[in-house]
C-alpha atoms as a PDB file:
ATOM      1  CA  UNK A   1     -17.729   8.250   4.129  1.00  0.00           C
ATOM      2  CA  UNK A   2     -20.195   5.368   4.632  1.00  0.00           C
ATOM      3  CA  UNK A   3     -18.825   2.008   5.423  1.00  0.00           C
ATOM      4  CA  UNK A   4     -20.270   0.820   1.637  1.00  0.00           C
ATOM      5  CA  UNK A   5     -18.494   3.033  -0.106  1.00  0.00           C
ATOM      6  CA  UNK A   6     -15.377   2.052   1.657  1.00  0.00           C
ATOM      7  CA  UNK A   7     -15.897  -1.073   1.139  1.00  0.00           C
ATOM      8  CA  UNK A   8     -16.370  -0.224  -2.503  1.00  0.00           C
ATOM      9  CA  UNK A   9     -13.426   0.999  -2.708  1.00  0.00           C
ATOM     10  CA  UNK A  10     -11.121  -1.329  -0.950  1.00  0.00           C
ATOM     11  CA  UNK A  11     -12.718  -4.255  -3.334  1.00  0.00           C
ATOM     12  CA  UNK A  12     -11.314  -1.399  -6.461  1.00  0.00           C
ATOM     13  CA  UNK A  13      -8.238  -1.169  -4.796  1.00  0.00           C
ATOM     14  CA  UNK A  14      -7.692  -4.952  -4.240  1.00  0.00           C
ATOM     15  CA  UNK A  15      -8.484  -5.216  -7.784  1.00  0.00           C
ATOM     16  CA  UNK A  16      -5.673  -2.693  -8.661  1.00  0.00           C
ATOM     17  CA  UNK A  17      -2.913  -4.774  -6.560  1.00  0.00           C
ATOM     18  CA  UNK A  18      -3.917  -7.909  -8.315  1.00  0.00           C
ATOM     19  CA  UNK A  19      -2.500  -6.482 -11.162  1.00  0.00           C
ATOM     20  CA  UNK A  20       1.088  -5.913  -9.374  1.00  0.00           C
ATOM     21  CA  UNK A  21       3.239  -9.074  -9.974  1.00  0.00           C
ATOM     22  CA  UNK A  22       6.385  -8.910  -8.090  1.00  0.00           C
ATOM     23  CA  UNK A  23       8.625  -8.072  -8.502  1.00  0.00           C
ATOM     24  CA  UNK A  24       7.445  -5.595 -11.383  1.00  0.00           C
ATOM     25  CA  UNK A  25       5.596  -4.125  -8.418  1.00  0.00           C
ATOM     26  CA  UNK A  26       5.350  -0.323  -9.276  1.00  0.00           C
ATOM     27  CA  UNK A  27       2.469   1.370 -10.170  1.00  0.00           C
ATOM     28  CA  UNK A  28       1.049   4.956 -10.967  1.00  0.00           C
ATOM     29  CA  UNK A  29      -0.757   6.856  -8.496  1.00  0.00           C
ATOM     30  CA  UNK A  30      -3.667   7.322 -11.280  1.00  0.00           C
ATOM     31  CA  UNK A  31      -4.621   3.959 -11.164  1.00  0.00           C
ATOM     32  CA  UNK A  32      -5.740   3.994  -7.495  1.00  0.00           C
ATOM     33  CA  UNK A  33      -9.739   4.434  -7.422  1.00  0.00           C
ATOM     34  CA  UNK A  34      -8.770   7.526  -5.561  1.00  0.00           C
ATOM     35  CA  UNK A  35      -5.579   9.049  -4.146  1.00  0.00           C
ATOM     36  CA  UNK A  36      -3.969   7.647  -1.203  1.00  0.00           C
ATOM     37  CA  UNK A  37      -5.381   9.467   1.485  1.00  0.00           C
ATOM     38  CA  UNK A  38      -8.828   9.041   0.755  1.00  0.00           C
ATOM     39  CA  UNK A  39      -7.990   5.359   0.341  1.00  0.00           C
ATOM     40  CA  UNK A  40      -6.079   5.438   3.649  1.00  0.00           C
ATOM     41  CA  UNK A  41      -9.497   6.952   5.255  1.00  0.00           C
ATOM     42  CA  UNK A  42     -11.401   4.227   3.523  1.00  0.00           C
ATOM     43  CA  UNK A  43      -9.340   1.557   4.919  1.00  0.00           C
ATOM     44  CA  UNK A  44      -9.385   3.239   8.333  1.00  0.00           C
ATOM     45  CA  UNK A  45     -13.254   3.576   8.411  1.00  0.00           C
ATOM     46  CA  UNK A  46     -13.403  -0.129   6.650  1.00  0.00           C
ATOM     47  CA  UNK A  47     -12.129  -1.386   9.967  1.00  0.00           C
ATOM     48  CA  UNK A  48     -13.400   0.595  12.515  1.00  0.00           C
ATOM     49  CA  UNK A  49     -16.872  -0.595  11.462  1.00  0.00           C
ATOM     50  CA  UNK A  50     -15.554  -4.400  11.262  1.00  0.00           C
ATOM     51  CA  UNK A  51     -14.695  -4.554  14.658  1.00  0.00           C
ATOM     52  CA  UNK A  52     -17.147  -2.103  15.843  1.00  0.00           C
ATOM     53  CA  UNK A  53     -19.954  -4.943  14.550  1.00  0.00           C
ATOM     54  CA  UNK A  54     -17.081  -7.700  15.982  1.00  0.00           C
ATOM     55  CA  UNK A  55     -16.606  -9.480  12.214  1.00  0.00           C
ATOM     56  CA  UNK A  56     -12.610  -8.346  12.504  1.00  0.00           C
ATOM     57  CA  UNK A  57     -11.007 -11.454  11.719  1.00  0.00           C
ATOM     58  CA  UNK A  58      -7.126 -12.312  11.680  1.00  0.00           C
ATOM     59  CA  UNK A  59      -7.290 -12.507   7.663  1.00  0.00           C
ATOM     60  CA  UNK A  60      -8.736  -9.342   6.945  1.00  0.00           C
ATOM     61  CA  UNK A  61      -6.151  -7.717   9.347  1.00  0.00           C
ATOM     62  CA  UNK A  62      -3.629  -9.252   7.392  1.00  0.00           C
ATOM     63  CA  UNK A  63      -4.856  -8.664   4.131  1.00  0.00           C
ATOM     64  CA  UNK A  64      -5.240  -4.703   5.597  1.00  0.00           C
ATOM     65  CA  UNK A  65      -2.133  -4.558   6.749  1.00  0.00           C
ATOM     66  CA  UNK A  66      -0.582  -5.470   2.950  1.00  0.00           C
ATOM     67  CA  UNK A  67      -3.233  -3.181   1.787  1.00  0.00           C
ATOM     68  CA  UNK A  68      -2.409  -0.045   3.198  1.00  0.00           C
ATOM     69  CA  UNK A  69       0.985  -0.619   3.312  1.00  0.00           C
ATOM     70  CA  UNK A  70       1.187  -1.347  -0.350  1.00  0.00           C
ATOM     71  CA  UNK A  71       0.291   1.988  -0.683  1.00  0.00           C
ATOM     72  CA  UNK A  72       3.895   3.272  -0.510  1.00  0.00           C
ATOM     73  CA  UNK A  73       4.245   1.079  -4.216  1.00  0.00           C
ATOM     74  CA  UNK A  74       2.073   3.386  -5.738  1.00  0.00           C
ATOM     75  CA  UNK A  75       3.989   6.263  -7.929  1.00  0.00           C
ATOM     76  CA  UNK A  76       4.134   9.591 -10.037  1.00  0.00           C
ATOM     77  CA  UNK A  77       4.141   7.820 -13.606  1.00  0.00           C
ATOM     78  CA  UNK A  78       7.516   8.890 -14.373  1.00  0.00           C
ATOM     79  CA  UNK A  79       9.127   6.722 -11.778  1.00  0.00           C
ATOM     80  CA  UNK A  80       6.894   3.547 -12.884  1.00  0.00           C
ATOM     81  CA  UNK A  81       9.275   2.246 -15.508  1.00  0.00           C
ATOM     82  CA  UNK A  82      12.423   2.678 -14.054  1.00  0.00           C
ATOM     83  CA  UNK A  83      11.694   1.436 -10.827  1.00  0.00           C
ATOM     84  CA  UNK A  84      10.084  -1.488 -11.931  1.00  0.00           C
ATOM     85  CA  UNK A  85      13.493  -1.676 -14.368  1.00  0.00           C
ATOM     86  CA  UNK A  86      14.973  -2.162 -11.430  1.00  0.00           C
ATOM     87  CA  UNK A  87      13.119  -4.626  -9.189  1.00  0.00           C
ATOM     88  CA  UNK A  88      13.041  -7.061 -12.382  1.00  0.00           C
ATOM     89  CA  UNK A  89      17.239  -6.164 -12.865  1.00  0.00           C
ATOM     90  CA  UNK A  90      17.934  -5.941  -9.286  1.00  0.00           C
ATOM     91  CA  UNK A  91      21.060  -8.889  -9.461  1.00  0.00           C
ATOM     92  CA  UNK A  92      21.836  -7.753 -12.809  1.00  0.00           C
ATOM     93  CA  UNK A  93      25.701  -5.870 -12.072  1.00  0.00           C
ATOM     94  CA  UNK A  94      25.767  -4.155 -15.882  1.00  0.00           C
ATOM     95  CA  UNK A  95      26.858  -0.640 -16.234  1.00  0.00           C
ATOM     96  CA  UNK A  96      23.020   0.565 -17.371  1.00  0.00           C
ATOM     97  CA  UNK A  97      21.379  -1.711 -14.224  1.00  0.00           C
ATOM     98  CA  UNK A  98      23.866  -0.033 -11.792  1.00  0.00           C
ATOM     99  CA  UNK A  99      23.681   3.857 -12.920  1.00  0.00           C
ATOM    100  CA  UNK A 100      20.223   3.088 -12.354  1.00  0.00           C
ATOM    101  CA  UNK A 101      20.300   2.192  -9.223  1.00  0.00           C
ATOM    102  CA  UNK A 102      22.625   4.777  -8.552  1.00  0.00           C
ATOM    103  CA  UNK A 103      19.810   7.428 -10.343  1.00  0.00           C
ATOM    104  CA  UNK A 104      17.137   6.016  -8.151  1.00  0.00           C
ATOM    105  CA  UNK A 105      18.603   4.386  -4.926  1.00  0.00           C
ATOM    106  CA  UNK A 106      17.233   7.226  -2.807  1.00  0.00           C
ATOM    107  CA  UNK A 107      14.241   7.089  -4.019  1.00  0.00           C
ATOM    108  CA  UNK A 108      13.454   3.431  -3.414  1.00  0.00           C
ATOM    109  CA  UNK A 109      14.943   3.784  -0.162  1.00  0.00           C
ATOM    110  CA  UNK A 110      12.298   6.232   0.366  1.00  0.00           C
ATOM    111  CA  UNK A 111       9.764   3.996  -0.915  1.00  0.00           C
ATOM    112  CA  UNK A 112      11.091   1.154   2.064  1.00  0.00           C
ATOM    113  CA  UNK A 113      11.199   3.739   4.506  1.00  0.00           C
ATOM    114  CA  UNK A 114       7.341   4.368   3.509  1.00  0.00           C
ATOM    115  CA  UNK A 115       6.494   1.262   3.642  1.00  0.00           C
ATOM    116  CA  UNK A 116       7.879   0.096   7.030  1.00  0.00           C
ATOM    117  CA  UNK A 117       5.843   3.238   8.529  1.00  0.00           C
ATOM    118  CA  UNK A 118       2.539   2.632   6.790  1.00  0.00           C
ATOM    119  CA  UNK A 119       2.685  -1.261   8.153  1.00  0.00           C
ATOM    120  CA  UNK A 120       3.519   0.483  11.757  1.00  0.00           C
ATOM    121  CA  UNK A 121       0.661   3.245  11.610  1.00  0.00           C
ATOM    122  CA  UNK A 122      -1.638   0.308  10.646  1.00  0.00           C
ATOM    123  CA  UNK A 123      -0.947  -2.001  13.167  1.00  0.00           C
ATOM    124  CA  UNK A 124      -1.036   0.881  15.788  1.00  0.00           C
ATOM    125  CA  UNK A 125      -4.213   2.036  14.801  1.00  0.00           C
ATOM    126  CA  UNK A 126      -5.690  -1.542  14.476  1.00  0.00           C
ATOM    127  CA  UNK A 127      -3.966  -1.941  18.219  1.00  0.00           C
ATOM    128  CA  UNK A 128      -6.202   1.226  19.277  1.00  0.00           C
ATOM    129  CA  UNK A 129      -8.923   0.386  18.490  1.00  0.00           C
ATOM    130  CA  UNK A 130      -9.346  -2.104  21.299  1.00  0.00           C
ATOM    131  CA  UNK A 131      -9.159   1.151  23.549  1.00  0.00           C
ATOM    132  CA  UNK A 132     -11.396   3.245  22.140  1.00  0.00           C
ATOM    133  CA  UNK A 133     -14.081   1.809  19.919  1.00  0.00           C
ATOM    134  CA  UNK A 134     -16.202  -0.348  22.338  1.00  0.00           C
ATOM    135  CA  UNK A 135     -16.258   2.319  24.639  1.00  0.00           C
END
């Protein structure tokens, strides 16, 4: 994959997460410009070349860091609605709000779990590169 068309698709993808307003934050899978590996690669190759050329800066690691690990948001469509049900009823203690969250409290854990390793393999590979790309 060519640095451009990562690029391209990282600016697709930031497009995409625009559209998530917390904390209705769920989102189908299908409306990724790809699926999530390729867009893992992209980001990946996005920036190795950054701080290959030295243009890495402290924002875009940031804004890389929420990008990839916003990844874990992203869903099969039949979990969109009631997960997002959810995150907009989460202090809501009604009999409907709670057998939801009993229906799909492992499942959102799931989704935390995700996310917490996607932010650590990010950082670690962002960490590695300092070994192993200027050499």
């Amino acid at each position: 994959m060519t640095v451009e068309k990562a690029e391209a698709m990282i600016r697709q993808y930031g497009t995409v997460l625009q559209k998530s307003i917390h904390p209705a934050v769920f989102q189908s899978k299908k409306a990724l410009p790809c699926s999530i590996a390729k867009m893992k690669f992209a980001i990946f190759r996005y920036i190795t070349e950054l701080y290959r050329r030295d243009k890495l800066k402290n924002e875009q690691i940031e804004n890389m860091i929420v990008a990839y690990s916003h990844l874990s948001f992203f869903v099969d469509d039949n979990l969109v609605n009631p997960l997002n049900v959810i995150m907009l009823q989460k202090d809501d203690n009604s009999r409907y709000s709670s057998r939801l969250k009993n229906d799909y409290g492992s499942i959102i854990h799931d989704i935390v779990g995700q996310k917490e390793q996607l932010t650590r393999e990010i950082k670690d590979f962002i960490l590695e590169l300092r070994v192993y790309v200027k050499n």
